[in-house]
C-alpha atoms as a PDB file:
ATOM      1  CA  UNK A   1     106.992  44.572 -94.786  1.00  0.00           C
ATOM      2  CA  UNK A   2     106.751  46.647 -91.817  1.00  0.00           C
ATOM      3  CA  UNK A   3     107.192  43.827 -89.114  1.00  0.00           C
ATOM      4  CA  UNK A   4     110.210  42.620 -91.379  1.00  0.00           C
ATOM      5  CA  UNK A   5     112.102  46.321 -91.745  1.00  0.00           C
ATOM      6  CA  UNK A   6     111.077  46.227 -87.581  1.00  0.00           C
ATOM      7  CA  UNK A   7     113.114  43.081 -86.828  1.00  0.00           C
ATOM      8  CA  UNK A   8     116.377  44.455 -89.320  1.00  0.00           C
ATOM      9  CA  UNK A   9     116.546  47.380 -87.180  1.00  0.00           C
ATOM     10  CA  UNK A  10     115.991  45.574 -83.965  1.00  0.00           C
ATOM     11  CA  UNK A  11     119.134  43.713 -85.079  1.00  0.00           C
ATOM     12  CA  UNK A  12     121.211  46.608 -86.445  1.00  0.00           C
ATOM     13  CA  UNK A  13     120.074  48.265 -82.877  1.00  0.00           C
ATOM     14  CA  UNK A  14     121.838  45.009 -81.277  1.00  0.00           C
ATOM     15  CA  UNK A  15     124.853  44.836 -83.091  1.00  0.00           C
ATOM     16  CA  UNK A  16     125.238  48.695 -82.310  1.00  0.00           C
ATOM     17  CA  UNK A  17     125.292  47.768 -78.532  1.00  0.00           C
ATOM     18  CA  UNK A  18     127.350  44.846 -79.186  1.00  0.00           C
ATOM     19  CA  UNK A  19     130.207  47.266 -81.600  1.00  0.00           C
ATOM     20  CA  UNK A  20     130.158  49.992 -78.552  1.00  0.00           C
ATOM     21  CA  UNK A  21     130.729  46.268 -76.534  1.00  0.00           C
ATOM     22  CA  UNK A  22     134.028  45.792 -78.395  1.00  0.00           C
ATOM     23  CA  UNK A  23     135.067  49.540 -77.980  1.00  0.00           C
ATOM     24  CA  UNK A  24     134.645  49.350 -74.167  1.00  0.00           C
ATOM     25  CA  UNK A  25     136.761  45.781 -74.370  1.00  0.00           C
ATOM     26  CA  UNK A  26     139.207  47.825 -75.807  1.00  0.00           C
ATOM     27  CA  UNK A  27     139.111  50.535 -73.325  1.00  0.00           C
ATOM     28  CA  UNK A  28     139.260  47.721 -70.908  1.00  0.00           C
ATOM     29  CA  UNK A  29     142.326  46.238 -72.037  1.00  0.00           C
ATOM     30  CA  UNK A  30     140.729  43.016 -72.915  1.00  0.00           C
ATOM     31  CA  UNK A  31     142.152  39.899 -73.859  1.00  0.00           C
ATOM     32  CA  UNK A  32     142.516  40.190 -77.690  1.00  0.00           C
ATOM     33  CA  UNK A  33     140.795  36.813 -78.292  1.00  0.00           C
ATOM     34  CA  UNK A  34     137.486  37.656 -76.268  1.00  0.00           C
ATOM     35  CA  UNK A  35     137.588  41.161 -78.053  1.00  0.00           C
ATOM     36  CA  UNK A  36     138.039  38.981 -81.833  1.00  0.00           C
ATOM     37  CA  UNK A  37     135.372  36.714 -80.700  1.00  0.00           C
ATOM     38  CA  UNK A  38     133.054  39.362 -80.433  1.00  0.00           C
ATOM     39  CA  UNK A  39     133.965  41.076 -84.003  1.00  0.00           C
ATOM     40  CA  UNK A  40     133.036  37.558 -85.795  1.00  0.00           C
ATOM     41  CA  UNK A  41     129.775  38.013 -83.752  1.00  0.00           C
ATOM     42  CA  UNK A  42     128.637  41.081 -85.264  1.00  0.00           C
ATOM     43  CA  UNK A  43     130.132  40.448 -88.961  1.00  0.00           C
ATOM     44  CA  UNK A  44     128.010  37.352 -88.466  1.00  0.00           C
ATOM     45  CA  UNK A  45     125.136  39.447 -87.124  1.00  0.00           C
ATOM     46  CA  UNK A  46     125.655  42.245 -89.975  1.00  0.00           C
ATOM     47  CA  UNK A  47     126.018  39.202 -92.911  1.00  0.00           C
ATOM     48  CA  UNK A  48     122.308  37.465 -91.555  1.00  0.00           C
ATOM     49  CA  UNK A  49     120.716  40.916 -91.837  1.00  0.00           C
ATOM     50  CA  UNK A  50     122.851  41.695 -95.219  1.00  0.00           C
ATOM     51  CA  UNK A  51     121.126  38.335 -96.091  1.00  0.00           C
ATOM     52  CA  UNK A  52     117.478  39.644 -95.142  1.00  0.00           C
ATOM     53  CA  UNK A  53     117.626  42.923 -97.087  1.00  0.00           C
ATOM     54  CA  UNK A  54     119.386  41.033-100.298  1.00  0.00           C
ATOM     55  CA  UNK A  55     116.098  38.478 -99.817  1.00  0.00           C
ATOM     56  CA  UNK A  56     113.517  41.354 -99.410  1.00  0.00           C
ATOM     57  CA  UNK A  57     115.415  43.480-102.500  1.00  0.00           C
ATOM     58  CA  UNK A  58     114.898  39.763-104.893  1.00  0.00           C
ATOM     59  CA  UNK A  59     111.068  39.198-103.796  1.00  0.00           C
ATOM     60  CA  UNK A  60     110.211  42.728-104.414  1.00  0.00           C
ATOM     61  CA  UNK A  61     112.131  45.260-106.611  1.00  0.00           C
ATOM     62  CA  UNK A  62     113.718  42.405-108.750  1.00  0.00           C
ATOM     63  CA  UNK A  63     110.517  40.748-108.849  1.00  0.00           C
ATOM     64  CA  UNK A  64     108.479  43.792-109.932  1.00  0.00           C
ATOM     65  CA  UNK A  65     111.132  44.532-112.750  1.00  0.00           C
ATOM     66  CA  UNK A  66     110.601  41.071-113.822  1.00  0.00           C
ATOM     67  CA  UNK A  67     106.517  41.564-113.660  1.00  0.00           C
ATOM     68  CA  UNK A  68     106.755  44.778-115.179  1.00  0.00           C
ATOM     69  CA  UNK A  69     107.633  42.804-118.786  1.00  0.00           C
ATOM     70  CA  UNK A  70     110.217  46.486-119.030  1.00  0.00           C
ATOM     71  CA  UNK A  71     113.513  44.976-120.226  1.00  0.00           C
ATOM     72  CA  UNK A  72     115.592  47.776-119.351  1.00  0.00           C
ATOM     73  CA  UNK A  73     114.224  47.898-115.709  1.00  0.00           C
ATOM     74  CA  UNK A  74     115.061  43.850-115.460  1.00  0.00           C
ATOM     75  CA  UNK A  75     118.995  44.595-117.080  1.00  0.00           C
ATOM     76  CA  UNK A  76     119.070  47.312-114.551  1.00  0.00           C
ATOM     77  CA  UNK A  77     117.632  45.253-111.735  1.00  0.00           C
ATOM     78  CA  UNK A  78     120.403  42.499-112.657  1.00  0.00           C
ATOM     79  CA  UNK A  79     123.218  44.798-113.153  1.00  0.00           C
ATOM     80  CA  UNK A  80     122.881  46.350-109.706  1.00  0.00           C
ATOM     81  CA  UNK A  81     122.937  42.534-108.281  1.00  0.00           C
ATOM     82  CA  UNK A  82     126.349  41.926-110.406  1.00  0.00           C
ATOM     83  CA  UNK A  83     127.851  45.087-109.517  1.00  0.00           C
ATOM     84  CA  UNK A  84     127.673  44.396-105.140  1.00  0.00           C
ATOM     85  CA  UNK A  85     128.701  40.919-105.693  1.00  0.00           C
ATOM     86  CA  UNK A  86     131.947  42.593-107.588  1.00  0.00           C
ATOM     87  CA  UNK A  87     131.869  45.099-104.358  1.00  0.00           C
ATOM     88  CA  UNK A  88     131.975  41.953-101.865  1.00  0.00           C
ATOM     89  CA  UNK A  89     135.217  40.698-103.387  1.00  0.00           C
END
């Protein structure tokens, strides 16, 4: 898990440089397209490591509510998935 928490915040670390980018392209004066491109960029960058962590949070927590066989654990497990899907729209 290490290596894997390693490469989410060698990612967050990149989109940081690339947001402080954008704020210097703004600074700049920069042609509004060039400055939009960039914004997809890191919403794409922060929705692959949204991705990761949602994968990581199913193979382990989930799956250890669903191993433990405790009922209330797996309704709370699922509940929390149901309620940031709600969040997201």
């Amino acid at each position: 898990m290490a290596a894997n928490a390693d490469a989410k915040i060698n990612r967050l670390n990149r989109i940081a440089g690339q947001v402080n980018g954008v704020a210097k392209m703004i600074e700049d004066d920069r042609y509004c397209m060039d400055i939009l491109h960039q914004i997809q960029a890191i919403k794409s960058a922060l929705a692959k490591v949204e991705t990761q962590v949602l994968k990581d949070h199913a193979a382990c927590c989930v799956a250890e509510a669903i191993a433990s066989g405790d009922e209330a654990e797996q309704r709370a497990k699922f509940e929390e998935l149901v309620e940031l899907l709600e969040k997201r729209r």
